[in-house]
C-alpha atoms as a PDB file:
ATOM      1  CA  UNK A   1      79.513  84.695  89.933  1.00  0.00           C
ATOM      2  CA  UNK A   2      82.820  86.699  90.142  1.00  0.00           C
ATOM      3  CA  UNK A   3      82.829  90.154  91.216  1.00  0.00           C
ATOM      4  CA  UNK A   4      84.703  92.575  89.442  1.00  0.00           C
ATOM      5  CA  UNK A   5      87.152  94.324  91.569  1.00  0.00           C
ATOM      6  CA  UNK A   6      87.634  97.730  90.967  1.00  0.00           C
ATOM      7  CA  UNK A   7      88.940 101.155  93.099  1.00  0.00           C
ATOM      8  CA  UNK A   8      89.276 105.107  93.183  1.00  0.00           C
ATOM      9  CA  UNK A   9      91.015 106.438  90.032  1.00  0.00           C
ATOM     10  CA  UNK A  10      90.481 103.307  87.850  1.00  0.00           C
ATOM     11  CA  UNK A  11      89.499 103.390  84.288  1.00  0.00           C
ATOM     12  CA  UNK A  12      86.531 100.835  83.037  1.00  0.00           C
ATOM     13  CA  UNK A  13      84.911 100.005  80.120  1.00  0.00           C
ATOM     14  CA  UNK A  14      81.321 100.250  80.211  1.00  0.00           C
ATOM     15  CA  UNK A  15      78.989  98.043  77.818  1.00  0.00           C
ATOM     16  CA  UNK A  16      77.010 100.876  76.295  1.00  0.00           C
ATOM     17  CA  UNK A  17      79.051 104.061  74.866  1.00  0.00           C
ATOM     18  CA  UNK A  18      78.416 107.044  76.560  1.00  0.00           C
ATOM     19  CA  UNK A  19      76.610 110.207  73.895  1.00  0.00           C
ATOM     20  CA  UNK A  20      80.131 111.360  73.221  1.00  0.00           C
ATOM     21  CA  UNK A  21      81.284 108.124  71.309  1.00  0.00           C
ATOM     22  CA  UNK A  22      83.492 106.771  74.045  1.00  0.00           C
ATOM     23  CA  UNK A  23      82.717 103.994  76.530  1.00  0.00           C
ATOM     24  CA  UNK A  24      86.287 105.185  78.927  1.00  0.00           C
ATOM     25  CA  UNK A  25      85.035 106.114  82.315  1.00  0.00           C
ATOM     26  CA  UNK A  26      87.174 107.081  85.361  1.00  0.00           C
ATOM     27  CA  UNK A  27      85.962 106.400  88.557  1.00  0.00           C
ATOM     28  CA  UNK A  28      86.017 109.722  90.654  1.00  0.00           C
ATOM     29  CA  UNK A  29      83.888 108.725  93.722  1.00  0.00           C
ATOM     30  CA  UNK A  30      82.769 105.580  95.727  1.00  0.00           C
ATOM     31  CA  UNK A  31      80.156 104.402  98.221  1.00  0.00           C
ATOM     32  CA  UNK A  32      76.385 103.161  97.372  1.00  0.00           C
ATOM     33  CA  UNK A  33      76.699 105.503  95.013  1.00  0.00           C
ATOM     34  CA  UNK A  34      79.555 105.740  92.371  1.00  0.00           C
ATOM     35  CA  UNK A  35      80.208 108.335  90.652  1.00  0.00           C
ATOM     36  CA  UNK A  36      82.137 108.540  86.969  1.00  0.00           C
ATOM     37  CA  UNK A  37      83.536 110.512  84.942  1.00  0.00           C
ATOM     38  CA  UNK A  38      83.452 110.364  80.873  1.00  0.00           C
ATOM     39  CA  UNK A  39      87.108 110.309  79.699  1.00  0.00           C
ATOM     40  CA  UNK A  40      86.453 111.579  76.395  1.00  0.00           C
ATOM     41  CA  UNK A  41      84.172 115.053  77.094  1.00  0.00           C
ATOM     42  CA  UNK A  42      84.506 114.972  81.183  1.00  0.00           C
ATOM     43  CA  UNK A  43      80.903 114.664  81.904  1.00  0.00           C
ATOM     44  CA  UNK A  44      80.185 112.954  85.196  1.00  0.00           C
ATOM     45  CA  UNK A  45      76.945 111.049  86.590  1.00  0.00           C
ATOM     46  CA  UNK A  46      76.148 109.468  89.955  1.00  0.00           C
ATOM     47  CA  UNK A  47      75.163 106.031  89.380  1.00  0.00           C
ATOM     48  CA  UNK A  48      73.405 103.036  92.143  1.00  0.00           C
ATOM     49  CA  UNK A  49      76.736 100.908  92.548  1.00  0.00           C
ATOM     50  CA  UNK A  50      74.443  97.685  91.269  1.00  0.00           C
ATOM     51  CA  UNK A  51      73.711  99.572  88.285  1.00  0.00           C
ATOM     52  CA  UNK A  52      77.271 100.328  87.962  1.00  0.00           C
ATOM     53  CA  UNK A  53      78.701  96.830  88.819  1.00  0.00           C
ATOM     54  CA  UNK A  54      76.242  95.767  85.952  1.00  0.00           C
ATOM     55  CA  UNK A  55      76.904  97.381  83.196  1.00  0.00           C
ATOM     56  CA  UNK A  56      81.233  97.402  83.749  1.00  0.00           C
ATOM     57  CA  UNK A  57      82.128  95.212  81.340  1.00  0.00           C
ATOM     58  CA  UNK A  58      86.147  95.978  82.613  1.00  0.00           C
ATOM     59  CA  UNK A  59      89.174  97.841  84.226  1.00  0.00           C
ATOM     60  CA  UNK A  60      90.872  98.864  81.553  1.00  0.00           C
ATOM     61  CA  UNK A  61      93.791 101.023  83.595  1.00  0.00           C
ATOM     62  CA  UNK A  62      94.008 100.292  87.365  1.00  0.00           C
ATOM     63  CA  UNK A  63      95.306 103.481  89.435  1.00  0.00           C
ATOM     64  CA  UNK A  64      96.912 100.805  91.725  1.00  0.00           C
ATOM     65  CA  UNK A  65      99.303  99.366  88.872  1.00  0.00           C
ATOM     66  CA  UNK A  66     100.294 102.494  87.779  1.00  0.00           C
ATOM     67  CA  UNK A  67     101.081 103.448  91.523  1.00  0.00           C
ATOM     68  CA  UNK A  68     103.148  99.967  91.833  1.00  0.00           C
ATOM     69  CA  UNK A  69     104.914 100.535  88.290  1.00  0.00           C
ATOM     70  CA  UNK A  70     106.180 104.214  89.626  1.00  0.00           C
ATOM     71  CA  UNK A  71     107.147 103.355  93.037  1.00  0.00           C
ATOM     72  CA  UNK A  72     110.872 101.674  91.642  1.00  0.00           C
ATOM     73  CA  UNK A  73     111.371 105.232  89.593  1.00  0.00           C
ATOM     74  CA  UNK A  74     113.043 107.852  90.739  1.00  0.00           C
END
């Protein structure tokens, strides 16, 4: 089974919409617990990171790639 690799600052998909209509959460904290936030009305919950890792379905903006796209700009 392949793990989904995902950091700080990303932006995932989740399978199930969140009350507001959109399914866009950011990724504001990490550990056992993660916690996101709702892109659309910037409501946050804490989540078990199995829970989590179960219902990403995936990274739809990686803060990484944005960080390696802006490092040749000046």
């Amino acid at each position: 089974m392949e793990r989904k690799s995902f950091e700080l600052g990303d932006i995932v998909q989740m399978k199930k919409p969140h009350p507001c209509g959109t399914n866009e959460m950011e990724i504001i904290r990490m550990g056992m617990d993660i916690r996101i936030k709702c892109v659309g009305c910037q409501h946050s919950v804490l989540i078990p990171r199995a829970k989590f890792e179960k219902n990403m379905k995936k990274v739809l903006r990686s803060k990484s790639g944005a960080d390696e796209q802006n490092s040749g700009t000046l």
